[in-house]
PDB file of N, CA and C in Angstrom:
ATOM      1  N   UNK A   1      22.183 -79.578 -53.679  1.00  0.00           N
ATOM      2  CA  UNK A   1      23.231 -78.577 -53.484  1.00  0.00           C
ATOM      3  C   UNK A   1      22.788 -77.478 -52.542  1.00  0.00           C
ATOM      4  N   UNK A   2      23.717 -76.579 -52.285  1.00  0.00           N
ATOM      5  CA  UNK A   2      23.552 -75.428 -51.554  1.00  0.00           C
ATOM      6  C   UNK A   2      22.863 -74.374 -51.716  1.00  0.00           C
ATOM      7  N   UNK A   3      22.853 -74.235 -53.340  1.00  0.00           N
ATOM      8  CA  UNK A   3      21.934 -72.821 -54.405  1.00  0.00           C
ATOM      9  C   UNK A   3      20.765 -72.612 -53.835  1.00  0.00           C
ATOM     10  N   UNK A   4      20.077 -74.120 -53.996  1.00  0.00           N
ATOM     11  CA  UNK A   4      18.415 -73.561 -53.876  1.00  0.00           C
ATOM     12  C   UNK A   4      18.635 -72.407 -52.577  1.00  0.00           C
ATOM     13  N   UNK A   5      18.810 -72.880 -51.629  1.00  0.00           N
ATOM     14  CA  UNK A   5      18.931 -72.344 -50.311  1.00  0.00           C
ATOM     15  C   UNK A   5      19.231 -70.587 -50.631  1.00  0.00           C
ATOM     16  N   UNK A   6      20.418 -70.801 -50.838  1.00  0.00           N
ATOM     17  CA  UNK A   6      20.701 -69.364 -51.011  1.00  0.00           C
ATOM     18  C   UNK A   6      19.844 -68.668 -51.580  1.00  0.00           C
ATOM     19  N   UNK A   7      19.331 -68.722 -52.659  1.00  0.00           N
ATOM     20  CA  UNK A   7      18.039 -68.082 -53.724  1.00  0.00           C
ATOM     21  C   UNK A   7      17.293 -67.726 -52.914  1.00  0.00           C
ATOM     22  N   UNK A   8      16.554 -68.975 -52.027  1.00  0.00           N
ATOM     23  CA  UNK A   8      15.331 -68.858 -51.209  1.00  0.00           C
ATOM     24  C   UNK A   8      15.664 -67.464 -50.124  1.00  0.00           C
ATOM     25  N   UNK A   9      17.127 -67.531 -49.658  1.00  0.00           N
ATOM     26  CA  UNK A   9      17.261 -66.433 -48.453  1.00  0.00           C
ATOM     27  C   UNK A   9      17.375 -65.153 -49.136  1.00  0.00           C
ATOM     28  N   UNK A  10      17.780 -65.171 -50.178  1.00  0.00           N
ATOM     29  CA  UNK A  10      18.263 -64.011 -51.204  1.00  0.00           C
ATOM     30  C   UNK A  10      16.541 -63.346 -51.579  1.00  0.00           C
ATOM     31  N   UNK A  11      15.838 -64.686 -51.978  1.00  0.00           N
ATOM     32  CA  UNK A  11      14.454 -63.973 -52.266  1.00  0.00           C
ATOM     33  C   UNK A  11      13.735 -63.588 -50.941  1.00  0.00           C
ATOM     34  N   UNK A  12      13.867 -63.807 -49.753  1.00  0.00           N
ATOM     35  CA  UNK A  12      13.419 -63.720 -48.370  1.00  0.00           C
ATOM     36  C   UNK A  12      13.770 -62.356 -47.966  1.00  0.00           C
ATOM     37  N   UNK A  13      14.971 -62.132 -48.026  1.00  0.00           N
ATOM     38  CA  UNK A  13      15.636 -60.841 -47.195  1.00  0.00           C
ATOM     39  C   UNK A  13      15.059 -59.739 -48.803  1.00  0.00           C
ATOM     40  N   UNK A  14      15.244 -60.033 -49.912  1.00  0.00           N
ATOM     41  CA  UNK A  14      14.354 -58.987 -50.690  1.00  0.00           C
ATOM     42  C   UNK A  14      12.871 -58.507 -50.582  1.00  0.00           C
ATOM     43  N   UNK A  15      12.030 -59.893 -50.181  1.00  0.00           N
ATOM     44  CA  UNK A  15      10.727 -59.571 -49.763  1.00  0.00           C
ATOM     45  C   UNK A  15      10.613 -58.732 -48.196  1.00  0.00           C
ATOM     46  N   UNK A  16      11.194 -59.185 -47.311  1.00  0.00           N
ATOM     47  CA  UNK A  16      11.104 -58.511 -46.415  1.00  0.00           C
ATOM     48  C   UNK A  16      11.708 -57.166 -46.106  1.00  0.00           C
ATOM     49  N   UNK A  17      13.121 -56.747 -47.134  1.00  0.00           N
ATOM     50  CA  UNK A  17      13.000 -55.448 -47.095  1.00  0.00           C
ATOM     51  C   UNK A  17      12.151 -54.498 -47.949  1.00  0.00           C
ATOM     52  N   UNK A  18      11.322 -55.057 -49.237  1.00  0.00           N
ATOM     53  CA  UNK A  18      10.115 -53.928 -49.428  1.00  0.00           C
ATOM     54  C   UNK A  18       9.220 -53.739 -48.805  1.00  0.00           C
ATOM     55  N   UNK A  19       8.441 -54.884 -48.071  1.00  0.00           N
ATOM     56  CA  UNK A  19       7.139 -55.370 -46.935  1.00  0.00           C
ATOM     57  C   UNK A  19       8.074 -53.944 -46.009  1.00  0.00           C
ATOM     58  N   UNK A  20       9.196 -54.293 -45.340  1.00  0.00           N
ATOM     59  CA  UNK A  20       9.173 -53.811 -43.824  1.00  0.00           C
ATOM     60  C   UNK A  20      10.460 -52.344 -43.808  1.00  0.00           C
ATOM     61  N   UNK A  21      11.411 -53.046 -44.790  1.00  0.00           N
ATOM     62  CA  UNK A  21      12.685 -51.815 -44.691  1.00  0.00           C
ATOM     63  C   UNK A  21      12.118 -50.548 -45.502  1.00  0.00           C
ATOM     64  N   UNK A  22      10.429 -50.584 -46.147  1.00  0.00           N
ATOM     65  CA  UNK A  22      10.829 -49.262 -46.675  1.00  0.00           C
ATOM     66  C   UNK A  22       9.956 -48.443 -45.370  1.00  0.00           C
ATOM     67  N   UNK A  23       9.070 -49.114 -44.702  1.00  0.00           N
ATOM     68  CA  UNK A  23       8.656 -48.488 -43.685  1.00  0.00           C
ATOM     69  C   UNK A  23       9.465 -48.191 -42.247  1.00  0.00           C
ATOM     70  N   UNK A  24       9.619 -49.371 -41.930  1.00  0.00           N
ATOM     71  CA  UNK A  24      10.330 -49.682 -40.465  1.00  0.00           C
ATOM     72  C   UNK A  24      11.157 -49.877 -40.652  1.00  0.00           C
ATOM     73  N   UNK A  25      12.099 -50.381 -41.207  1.00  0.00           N
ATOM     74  CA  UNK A  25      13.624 -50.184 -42.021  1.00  0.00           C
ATOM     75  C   UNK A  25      13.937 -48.515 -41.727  1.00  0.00           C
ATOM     76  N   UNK A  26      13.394 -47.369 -42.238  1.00  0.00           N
ATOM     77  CA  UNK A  26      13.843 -46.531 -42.601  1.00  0.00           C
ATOM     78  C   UNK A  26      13.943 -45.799 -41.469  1.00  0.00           C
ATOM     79  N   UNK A  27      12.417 -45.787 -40.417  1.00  0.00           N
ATOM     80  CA  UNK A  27      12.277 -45.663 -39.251  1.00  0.00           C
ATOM     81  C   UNK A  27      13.393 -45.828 -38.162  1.00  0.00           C
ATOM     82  N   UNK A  28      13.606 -46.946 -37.719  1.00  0.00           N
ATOM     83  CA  UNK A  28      14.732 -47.772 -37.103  1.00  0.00           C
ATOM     84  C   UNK A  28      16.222 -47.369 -37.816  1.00  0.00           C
ATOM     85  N   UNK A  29      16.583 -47.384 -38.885  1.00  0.00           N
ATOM     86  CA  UNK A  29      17.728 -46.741 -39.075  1.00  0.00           C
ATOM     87  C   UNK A  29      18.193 -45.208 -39.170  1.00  0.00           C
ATOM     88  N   UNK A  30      16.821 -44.925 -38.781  1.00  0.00           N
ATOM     89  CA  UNK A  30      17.006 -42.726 -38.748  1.00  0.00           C
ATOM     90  C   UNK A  30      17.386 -42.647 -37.280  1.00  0.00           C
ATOM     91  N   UNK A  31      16.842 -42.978 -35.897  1.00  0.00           N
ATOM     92  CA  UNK A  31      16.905 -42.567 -34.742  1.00  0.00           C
ATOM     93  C   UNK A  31      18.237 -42.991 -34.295  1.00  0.00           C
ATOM     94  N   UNK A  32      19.189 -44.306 -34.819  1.00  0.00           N
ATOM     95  CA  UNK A  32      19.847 -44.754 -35.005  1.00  0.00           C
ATOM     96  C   UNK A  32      21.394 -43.850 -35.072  1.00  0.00           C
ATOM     97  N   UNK A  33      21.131 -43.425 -36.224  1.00  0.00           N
ATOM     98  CA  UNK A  33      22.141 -42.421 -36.760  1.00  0.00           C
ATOM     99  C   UNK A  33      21.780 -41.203 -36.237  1.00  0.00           C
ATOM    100  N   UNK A  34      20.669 -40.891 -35.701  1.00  0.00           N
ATOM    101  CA  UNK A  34      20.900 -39.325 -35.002  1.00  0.00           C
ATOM    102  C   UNK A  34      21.235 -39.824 -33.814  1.00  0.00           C
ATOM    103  N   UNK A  35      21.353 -40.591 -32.697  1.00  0.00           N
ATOM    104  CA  UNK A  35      21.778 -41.211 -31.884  1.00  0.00           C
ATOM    105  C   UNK A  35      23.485 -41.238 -31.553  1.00  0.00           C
ATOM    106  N   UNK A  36      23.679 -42.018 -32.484  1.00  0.00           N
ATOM    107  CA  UNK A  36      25.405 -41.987 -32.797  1.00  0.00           C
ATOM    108  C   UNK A  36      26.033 -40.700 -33.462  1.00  0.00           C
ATOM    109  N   UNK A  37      25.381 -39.615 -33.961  1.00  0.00           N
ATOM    110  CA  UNK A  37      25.580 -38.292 -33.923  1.00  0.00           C
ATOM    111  C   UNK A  37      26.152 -37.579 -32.738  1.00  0.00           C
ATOM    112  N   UNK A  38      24.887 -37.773 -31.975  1.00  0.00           N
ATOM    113  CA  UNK A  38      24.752 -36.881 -30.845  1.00  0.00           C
ATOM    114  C   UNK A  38      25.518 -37.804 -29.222  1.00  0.00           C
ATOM    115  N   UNK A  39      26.187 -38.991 -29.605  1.00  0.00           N
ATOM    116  CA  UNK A  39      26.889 -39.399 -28.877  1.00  0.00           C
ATOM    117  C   UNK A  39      28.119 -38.991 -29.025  1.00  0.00           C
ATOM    118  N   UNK A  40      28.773 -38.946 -30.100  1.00  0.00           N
ATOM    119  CA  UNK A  40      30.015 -38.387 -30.454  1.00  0.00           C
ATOM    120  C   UNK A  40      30.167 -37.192 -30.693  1.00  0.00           C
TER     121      UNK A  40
END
């Protein structure tokens, strides 16, 4: 079936946002939004 799969991406994108989104995740989405601030 289709499940395993999903699980596996579900457990993938969770590991990689504690490893990377709490550092560079947070990084990359700050300059981001002051960006689109200061464009509009």
């Amino acid at each position: 079936g289709y499940i395993l799969p999903i699980v596996m991406i579900i457990l993938y994108l969770i590991h990689y946002r504690l490893i990377m989104g709490e550092q560079k995740g947070h990084i990359r989405i700050h300059p981001v939004q002051q960006k689109d601030k200061i464009g509009n």
